[in-house]
PDB file of N, CA and C in Angstrom:
ATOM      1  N   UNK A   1     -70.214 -23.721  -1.005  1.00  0.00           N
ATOM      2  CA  UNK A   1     -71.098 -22.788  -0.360  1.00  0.00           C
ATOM      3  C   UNK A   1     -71.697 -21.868  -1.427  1.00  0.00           C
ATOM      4  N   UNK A   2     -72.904 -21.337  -1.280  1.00  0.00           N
ATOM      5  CA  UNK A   2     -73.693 -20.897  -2.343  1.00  0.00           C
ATOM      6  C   UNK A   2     -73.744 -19.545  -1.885  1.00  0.00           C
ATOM      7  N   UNK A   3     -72.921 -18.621  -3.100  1.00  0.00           N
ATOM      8  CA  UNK A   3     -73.073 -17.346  -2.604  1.00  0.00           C
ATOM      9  C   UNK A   3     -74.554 -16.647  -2.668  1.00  0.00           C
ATOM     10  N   UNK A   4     -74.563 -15.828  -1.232  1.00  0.00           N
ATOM     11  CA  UNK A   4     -76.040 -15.177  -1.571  1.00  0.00           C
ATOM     12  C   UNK A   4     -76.024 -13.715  -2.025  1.00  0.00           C
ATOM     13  N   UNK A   5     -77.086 -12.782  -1.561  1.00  0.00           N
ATOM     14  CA  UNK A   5     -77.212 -11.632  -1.900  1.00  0.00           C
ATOM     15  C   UNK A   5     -76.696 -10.672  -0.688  1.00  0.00           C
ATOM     16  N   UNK A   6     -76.119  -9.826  -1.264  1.00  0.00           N
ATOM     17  CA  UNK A   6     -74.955  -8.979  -0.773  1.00  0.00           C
ATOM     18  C   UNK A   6     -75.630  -8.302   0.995  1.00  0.00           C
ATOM     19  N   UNK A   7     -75.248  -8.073   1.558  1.00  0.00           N
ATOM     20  CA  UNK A   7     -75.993  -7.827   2.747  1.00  0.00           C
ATOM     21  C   UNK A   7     -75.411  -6.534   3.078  1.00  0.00           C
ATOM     22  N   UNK A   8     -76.274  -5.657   3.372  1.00  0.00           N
ATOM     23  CA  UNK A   8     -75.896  -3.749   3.654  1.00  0.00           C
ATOM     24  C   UNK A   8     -74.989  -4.186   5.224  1.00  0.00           C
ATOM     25  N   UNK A   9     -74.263  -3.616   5.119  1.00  0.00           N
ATOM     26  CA  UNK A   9     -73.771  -3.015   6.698  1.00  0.00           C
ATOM     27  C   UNK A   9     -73.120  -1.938   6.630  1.00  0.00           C
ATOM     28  N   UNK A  10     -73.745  -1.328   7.883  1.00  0.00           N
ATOM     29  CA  UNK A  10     -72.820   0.042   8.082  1.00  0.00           C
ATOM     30  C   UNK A  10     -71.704  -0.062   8.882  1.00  0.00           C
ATOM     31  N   UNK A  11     -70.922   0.444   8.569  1.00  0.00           N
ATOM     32  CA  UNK A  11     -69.595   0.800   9.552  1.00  0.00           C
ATOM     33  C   UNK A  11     -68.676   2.271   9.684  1.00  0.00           C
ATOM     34  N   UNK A  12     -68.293   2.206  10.480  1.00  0.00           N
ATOM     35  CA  UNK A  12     -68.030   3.983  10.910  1.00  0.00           C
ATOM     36  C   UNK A  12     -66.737   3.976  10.618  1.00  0.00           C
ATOM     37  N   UNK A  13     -65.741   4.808   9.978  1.00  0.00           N
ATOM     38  CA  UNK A  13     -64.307   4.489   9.722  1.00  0.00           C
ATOM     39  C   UNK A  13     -63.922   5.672  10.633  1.00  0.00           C
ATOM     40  N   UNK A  14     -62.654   5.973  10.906  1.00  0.00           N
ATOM     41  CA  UNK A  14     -62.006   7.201  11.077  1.00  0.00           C
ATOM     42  C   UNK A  14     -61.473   7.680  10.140  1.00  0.00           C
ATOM     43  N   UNK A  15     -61.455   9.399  10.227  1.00  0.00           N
ATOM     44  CA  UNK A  15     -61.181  10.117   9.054  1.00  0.00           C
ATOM     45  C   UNK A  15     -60.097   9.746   8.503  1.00  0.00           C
ATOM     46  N   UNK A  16     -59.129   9.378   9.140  1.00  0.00           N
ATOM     47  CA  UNK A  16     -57.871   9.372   8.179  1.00  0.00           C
ATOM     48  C   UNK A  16     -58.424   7.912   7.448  1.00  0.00           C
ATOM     49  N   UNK A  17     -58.740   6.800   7.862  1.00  0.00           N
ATOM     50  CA  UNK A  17     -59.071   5.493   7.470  1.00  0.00           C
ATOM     51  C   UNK A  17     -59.927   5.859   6.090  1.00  0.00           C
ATOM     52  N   UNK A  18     -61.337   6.762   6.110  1.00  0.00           N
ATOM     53  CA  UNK A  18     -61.836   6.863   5.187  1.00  0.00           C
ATOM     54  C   UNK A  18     -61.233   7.520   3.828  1.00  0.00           C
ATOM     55  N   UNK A  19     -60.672   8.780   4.342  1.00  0.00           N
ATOM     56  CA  UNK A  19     -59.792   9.280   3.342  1.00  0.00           C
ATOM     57  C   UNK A  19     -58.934   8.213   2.486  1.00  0.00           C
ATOM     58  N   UNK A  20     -58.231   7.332   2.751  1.00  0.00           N
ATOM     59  CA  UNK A  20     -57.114   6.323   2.420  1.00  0.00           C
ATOM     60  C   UNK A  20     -58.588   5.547   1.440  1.00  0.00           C
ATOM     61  N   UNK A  21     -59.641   5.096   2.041  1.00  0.00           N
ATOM     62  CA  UNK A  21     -60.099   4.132   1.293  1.00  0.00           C
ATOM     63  C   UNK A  21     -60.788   5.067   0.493  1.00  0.00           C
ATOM     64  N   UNK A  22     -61.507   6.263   0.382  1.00  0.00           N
ATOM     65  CA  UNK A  22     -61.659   7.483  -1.178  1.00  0.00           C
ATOM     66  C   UNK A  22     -60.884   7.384  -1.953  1.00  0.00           C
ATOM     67  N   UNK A  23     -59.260   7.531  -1.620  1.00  0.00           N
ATOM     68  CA  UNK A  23     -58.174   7.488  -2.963  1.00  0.00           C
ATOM     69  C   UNK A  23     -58.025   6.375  -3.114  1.00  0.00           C
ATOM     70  N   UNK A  24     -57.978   5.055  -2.540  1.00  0.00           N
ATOM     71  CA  UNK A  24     -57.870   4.332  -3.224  1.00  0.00           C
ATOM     72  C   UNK A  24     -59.199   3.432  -4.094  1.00  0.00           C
ATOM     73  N   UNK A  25     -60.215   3.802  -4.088  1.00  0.00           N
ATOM     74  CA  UNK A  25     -61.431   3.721  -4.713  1.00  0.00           C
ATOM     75  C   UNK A  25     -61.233   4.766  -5.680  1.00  0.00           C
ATOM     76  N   UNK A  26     -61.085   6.083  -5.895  1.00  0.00           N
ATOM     77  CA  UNK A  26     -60.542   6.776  -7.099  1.00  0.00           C
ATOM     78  C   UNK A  26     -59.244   6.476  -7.538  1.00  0.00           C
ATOM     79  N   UNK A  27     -58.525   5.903  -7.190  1.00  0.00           N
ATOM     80  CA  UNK A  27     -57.617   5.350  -7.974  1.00  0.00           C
ATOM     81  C   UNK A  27     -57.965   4.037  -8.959  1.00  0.00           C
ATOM     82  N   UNK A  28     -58.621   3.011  -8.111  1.00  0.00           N
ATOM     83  CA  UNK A  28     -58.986   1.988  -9.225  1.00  0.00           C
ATOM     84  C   UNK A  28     -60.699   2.394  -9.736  1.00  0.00           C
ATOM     85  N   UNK A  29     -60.761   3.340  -9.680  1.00  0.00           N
ATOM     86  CA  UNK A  29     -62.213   4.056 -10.171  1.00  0.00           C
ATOM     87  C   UNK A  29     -63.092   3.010 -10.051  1.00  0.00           C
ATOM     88  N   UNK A  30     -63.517   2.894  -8.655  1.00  0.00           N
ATOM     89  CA  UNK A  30     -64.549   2.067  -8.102  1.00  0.00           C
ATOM     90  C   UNK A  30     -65.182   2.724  -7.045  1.00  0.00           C
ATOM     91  N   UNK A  31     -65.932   1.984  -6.439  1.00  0.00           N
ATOM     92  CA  UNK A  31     -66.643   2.927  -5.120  1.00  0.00           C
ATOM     93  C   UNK A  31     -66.311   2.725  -4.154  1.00  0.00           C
ATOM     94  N   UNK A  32     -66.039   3.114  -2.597  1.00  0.00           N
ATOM     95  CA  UNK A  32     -65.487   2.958  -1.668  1.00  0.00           C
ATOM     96  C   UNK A  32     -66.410   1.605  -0.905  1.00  0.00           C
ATOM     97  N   UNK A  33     -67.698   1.596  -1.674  1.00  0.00           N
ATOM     98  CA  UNK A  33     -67.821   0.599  -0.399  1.00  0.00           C
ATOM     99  C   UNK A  33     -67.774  -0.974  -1.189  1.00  0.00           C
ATOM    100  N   UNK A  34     -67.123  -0.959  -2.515  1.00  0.00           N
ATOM    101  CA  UNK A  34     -66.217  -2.082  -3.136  1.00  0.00           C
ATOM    102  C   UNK A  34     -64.979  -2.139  -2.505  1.00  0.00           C
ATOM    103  N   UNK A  35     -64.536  -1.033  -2.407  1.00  0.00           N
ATOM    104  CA  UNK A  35     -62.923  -1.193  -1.732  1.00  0.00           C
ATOM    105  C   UNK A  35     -62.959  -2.019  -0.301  1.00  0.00           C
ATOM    106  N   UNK A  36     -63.948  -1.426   0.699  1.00  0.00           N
ATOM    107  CA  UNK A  36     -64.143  -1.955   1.854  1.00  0.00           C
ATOM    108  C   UNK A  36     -64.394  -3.718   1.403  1.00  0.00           C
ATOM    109  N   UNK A  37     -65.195  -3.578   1.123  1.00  0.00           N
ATOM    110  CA  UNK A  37     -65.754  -5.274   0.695  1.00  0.00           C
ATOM    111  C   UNK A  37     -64.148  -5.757   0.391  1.00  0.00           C
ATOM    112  N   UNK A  38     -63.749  -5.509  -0.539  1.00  0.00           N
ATOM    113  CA  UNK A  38     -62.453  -6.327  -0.901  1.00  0.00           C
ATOM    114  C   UNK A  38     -61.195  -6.392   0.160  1.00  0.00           C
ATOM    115  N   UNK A  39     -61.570  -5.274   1.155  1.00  0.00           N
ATOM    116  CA  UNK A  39     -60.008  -5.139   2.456  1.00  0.00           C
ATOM    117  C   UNK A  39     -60.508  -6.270   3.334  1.00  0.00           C
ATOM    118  N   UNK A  40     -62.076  -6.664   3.625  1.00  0.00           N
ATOM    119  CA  UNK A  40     -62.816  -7.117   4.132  1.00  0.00           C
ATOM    120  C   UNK A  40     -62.418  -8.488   3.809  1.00  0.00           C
ATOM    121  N   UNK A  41     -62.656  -8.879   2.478  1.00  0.00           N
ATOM    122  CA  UNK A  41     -62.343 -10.044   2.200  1.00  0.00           C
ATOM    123  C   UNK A  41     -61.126 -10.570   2.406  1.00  0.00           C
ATOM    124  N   UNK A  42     -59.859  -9.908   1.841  1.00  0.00           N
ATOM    125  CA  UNK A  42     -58.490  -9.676   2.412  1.00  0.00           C
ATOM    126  C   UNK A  42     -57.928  -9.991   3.533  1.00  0.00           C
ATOM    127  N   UNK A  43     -58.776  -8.999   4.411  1.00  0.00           N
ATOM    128  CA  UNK A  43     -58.401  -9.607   5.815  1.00  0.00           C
ATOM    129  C   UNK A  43     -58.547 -10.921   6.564  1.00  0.00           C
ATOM    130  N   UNK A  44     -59.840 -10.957   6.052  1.00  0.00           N
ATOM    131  CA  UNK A  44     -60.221 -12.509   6.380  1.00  0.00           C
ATOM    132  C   UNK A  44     -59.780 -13.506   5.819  1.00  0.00           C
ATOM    133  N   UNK A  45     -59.455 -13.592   5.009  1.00  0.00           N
ATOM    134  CA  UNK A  45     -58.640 -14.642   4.300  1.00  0.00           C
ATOM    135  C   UNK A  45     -57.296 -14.747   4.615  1.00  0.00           C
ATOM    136  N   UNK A  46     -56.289 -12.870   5.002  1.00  0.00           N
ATOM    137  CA  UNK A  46     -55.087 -13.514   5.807  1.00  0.00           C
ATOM    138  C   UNK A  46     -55.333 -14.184   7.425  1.00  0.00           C
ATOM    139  N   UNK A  47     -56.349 -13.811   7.775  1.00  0.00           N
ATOM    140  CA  UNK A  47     -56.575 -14.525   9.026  1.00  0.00           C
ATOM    141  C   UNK A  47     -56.264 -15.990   9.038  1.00  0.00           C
ATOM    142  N   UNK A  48     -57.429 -16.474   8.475  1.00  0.00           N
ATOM    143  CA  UNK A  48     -57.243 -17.573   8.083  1.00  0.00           C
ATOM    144  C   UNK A  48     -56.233 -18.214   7.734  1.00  0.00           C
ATOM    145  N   UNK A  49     -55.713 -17.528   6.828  1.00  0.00           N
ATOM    146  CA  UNK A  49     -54.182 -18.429   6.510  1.00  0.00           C
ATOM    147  C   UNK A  49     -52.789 -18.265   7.472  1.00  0.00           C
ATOM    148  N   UNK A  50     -53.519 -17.229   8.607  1.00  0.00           N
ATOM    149  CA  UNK A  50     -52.246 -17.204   9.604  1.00  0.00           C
ATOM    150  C   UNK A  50     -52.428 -18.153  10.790  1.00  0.00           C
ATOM    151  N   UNK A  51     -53.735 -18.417  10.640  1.00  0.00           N
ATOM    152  CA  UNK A  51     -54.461 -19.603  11.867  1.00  0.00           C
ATOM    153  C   UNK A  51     -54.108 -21.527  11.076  1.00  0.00           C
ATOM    154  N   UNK A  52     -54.157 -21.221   9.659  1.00  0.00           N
ATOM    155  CA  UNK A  52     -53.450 -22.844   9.571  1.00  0.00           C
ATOM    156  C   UNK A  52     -51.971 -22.550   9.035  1.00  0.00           C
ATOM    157  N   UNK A  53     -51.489 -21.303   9.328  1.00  0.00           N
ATOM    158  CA  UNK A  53     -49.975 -21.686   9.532  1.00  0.00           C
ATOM    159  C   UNK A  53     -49.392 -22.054  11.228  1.00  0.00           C
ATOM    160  N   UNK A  54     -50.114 -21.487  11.927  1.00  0.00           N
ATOM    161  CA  UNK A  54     -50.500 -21.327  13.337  1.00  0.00           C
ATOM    162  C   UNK A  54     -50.381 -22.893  13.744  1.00  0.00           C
ATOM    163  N   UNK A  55     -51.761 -24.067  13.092  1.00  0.00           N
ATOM    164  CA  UNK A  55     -51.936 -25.108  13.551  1.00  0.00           C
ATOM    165  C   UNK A  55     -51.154 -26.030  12.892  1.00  0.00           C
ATOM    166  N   UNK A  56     -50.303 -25.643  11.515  1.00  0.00           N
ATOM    167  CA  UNK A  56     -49.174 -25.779  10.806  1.00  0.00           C
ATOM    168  C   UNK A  56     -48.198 -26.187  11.995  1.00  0.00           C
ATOM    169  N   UNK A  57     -47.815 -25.220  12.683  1.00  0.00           N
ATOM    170  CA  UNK A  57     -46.198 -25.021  13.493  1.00  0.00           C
ATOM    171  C   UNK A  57     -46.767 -26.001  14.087  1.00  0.00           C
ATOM    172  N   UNK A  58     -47.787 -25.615  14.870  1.00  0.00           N
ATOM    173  CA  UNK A  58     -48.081 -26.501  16.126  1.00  0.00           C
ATOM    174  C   UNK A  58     -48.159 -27.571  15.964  1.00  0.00           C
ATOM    175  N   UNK A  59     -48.430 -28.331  14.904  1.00  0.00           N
ATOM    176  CA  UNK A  59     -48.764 -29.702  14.223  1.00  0.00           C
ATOM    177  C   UNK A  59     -46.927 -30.459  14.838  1.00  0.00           C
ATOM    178  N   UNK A  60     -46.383 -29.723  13.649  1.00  0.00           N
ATOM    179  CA  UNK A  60     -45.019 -30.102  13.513  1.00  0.00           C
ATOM    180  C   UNK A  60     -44.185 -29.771  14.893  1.00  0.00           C
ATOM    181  N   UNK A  61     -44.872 -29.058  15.714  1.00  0.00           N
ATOM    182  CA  UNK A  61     -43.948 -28.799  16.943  1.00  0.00           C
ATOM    183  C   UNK A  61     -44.268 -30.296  18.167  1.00  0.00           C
ATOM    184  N   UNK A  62     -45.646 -30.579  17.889  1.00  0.00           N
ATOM    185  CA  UNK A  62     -45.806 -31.492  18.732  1.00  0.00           C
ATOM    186  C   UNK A  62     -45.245 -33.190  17.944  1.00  0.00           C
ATOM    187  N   UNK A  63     -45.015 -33.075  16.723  1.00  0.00           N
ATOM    188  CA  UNK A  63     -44.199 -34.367  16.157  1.00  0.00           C
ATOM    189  C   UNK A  63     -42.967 -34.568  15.689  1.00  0.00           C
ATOM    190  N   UNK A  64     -42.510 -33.491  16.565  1.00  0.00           N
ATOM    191  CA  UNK A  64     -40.629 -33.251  16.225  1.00  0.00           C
ATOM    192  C   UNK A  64     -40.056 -34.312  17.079  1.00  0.00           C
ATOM    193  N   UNK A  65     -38.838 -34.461  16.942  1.00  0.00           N
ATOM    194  CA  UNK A  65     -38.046 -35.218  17.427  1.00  0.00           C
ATOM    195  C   UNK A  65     -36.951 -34.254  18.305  1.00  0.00           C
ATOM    196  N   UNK A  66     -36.334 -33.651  16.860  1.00  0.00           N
ATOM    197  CA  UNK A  66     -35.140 -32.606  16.834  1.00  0.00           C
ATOM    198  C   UNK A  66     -35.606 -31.359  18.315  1.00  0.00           C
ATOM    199  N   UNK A  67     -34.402 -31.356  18.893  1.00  0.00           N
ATOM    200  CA  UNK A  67     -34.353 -30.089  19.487  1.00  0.00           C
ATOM    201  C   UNK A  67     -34.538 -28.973  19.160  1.00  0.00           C
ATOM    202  N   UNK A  68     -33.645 -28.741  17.803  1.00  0.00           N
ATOM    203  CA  UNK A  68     -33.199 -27.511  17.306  1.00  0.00           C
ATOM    204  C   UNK A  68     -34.323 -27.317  16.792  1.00  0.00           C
ATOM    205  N   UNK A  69     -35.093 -27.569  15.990  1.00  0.00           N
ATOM    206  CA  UNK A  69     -36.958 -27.703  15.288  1.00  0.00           C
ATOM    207  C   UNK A  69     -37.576 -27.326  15.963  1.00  0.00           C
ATOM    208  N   UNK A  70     -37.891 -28.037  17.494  1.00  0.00           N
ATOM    209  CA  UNK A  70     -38.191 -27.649  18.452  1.00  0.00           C
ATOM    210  C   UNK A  70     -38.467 -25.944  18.518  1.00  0.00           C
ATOM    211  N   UNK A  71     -37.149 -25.715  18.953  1.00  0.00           N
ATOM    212  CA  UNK A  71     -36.659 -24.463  19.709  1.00  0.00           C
ATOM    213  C   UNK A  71     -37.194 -23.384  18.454  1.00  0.00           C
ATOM    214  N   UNK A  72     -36.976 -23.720  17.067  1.00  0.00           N
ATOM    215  CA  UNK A  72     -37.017 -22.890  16.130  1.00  0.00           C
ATOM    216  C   UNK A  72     -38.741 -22.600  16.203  1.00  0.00           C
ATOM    217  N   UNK A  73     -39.175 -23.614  15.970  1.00  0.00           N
ATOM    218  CA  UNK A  73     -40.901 -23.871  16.066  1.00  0.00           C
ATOM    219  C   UNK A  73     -41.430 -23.106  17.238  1.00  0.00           C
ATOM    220  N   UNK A  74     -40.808 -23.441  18.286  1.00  0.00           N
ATOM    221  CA  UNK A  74     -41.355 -22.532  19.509  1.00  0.00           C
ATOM    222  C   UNK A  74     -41.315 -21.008  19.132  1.00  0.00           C
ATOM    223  N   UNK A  75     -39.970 -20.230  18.702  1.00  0.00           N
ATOM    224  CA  UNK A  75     -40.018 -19.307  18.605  1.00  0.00           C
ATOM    225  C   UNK A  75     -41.003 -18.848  17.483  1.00  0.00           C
ATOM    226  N   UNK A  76     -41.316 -19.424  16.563  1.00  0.00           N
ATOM    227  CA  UNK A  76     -42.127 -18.947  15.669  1.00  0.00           C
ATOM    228  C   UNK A  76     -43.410 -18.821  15.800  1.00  0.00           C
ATOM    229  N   UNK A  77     -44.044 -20.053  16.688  1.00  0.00           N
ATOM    230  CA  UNK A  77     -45.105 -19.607  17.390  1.00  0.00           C
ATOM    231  C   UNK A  77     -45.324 -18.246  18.176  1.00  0.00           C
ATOM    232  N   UNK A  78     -44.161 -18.560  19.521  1.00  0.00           N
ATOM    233  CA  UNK A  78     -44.709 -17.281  19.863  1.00  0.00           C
ATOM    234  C   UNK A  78     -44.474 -15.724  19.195  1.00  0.00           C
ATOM    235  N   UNK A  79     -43.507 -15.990  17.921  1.00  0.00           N
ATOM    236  CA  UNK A  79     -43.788 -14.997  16.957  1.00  0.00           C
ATOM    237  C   UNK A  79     -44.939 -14.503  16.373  1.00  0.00           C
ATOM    238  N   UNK A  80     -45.691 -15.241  16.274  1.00  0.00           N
ATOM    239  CA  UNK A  80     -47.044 -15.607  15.688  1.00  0.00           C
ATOM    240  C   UNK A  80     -48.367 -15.223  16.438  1.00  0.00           C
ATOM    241  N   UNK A  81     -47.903 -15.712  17.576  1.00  0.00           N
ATOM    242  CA  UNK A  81     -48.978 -15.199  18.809  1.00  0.00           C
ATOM    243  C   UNK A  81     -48.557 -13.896  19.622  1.00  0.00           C
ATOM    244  N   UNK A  82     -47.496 -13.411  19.471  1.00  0.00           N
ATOM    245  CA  UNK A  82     -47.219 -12.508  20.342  1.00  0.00           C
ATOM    246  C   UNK A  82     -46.302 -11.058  19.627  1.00  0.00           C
ATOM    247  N   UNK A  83     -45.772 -11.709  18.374  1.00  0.00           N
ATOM    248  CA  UNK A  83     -45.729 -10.429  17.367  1.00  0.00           C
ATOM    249  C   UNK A  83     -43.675 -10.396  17.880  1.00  0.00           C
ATOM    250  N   UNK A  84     -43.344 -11.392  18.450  1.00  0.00           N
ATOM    251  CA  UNK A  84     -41.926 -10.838  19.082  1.00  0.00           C
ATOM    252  C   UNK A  84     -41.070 -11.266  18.030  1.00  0.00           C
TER     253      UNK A  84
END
């Protein structure tokens, strides 16, 4: 994929949110709306990697044999989906 040219967006933070991303933009002495870009990128990328660990389980849950795999797999899913 061919990166293009950077595209403006605005977004509204809450104060405490913005504050956190000021110090940490003066901490690595950059600008806050690099910091955003990079939490941005961050996030999306753990997404992603929690959605093919996601289709990961599920893969292996639907070609188990084992009970116990099973049961373990189940719970991790709905760990996964439901935070329990």
């Amino acid at each position: 994929m061919r990166e293009r040219k950077p595209v403006r967006q605005s977004v509204s933070l809450a104060p405490r949110v913005a504050r956190r991303v000021r110090a940490l933009a003066n901490a690595k002495r950059s600008s806050a709306s690099r910091v955003i870009a990079e939490l941005v990128e961050v996030g999306l990328e753990t997404q992603e990697q929690e959605r093919r660990r996601f289709l990961d389980l599920a893969d292996r849950l639907v070609s188990s044999q084992d009970s116990r795999e099973r049961e373990k797999l189940k719970d991790d899913l709905a760990r996964l989906t439901f935070g329990r």
